[in-house]
Protein backbone atom coordinates (compact mmCIF):
# COMPACT_ATOMS: atom_id res chain seq x y z
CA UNK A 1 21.06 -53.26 -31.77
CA UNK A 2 21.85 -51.49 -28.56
CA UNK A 3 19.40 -48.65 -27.12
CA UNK A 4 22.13 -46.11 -27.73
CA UNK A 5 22.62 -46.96 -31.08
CA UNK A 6 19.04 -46.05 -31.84
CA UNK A 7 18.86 -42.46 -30.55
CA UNK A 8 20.12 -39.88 -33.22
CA UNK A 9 23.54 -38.30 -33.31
CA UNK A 10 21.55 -34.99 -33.34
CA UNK A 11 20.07 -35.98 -29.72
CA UNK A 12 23.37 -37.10 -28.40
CA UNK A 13 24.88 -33.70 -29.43
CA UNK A 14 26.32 -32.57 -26.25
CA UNK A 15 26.19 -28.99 -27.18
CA UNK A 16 22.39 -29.20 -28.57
CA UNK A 17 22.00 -30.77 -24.99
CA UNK A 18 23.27 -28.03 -22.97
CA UNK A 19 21.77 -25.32 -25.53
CA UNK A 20 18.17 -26.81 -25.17
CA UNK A 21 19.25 -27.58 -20.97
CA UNK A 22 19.85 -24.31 -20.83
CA UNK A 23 16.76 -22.92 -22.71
CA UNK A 24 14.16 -24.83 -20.24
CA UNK A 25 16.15 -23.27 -17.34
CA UNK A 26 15.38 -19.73 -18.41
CA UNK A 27 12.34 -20.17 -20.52
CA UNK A 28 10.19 -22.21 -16.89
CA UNK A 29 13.14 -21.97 -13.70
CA UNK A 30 14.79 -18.84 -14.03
CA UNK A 31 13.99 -15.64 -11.47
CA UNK A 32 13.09 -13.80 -15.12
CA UNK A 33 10.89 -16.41 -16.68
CA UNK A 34 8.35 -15.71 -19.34
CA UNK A 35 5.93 -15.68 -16.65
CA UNK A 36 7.53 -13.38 -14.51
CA UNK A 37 8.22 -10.93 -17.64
CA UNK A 38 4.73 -11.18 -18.76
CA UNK A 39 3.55 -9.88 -15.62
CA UNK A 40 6.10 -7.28 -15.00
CA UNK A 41 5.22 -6.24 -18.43
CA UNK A 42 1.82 -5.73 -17.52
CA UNK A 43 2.71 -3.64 -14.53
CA UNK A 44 5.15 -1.65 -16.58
CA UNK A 45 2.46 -0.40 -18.79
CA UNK A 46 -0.36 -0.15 -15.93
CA UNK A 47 2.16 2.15 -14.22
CA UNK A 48 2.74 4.10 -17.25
CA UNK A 49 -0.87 4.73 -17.34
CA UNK A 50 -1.39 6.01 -14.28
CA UNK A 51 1.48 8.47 -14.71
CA UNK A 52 -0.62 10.22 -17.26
CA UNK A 53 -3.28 10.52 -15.02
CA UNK A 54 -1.67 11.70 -12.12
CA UNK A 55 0.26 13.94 -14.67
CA UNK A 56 -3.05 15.36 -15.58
CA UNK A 57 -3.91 15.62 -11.43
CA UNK A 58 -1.02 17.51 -11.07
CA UNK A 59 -1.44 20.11 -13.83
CA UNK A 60 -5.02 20.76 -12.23
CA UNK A 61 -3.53 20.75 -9.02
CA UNK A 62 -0.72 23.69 -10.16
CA UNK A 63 -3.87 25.83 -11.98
CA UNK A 64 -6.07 25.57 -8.92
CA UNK A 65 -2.96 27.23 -7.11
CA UNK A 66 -2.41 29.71 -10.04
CA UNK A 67 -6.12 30.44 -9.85
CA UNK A 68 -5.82 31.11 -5.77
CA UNK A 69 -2.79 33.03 -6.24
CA UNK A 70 -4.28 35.62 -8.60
CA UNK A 71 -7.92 35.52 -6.48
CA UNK A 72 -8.25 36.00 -3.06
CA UNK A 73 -12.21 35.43 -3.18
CA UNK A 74 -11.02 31.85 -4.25
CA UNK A 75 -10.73 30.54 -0.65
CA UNK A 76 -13.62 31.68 0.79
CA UNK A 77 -15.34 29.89 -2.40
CA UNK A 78 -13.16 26.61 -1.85
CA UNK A 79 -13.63 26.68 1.75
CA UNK A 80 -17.19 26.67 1.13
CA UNK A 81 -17.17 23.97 -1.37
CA UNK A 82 -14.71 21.82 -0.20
CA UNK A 83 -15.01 22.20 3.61
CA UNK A 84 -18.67 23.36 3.74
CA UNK A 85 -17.86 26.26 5.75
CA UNK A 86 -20.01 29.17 6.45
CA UNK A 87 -20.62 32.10 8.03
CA UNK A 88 -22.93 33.09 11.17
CA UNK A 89 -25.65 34.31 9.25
CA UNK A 90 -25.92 30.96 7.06
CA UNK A 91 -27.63 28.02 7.02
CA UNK A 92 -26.34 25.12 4.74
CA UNK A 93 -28.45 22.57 2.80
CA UNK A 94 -26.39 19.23 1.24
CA UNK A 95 -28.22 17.64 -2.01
CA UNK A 96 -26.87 14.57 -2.40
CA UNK A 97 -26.85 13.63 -6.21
């Protein structure tokens, strides 16, 4: 018996053969492979993530402006929080925590 009379018609399938040819081309060689769509999955949903939390930075950000709108006593109290400014008079003491 010849070697080639030993292999399967289903393995000598020349359309099974290109199907499963093609298959390990996308599945391991491919620009997209399963690796590289794992891992751009990953940074789709890390992404998404921090969307919602610079969402949420942004909504503070737009009431901290509503809030200095309405206030005008709001920027001396930011520029003494934020920028430690002060007046002549003052002396200022920093606590670290």
């Amino acid at each position: 018996m010849s070697l080639l009379a030993r292999i399967p018609a289903i393995i000598k399938n020349k359309y099974l053969l290109t199907i499963i040819g093609f298959g390990v081309w996308m599945f391991f060689f491919d620009r997209n492979d399963v690796v590289t769509q794992i891992s751009r999955f990953k940074k789709l949903a890390e992404l998404k993530s921090n969307t919602a939390y610079y969402d949420q930075k942004i909504e503070a950000a737009k009431a901290e402006l509503k809030k200095r709108e309405t206030d005008p006593s709001a920027y001396e109290r930011i520029a003494r929080e934020k920028y430690y400014m002060k007046k002549d008079n003052e002396d200022i003491f920093l606590f670290d925590q």
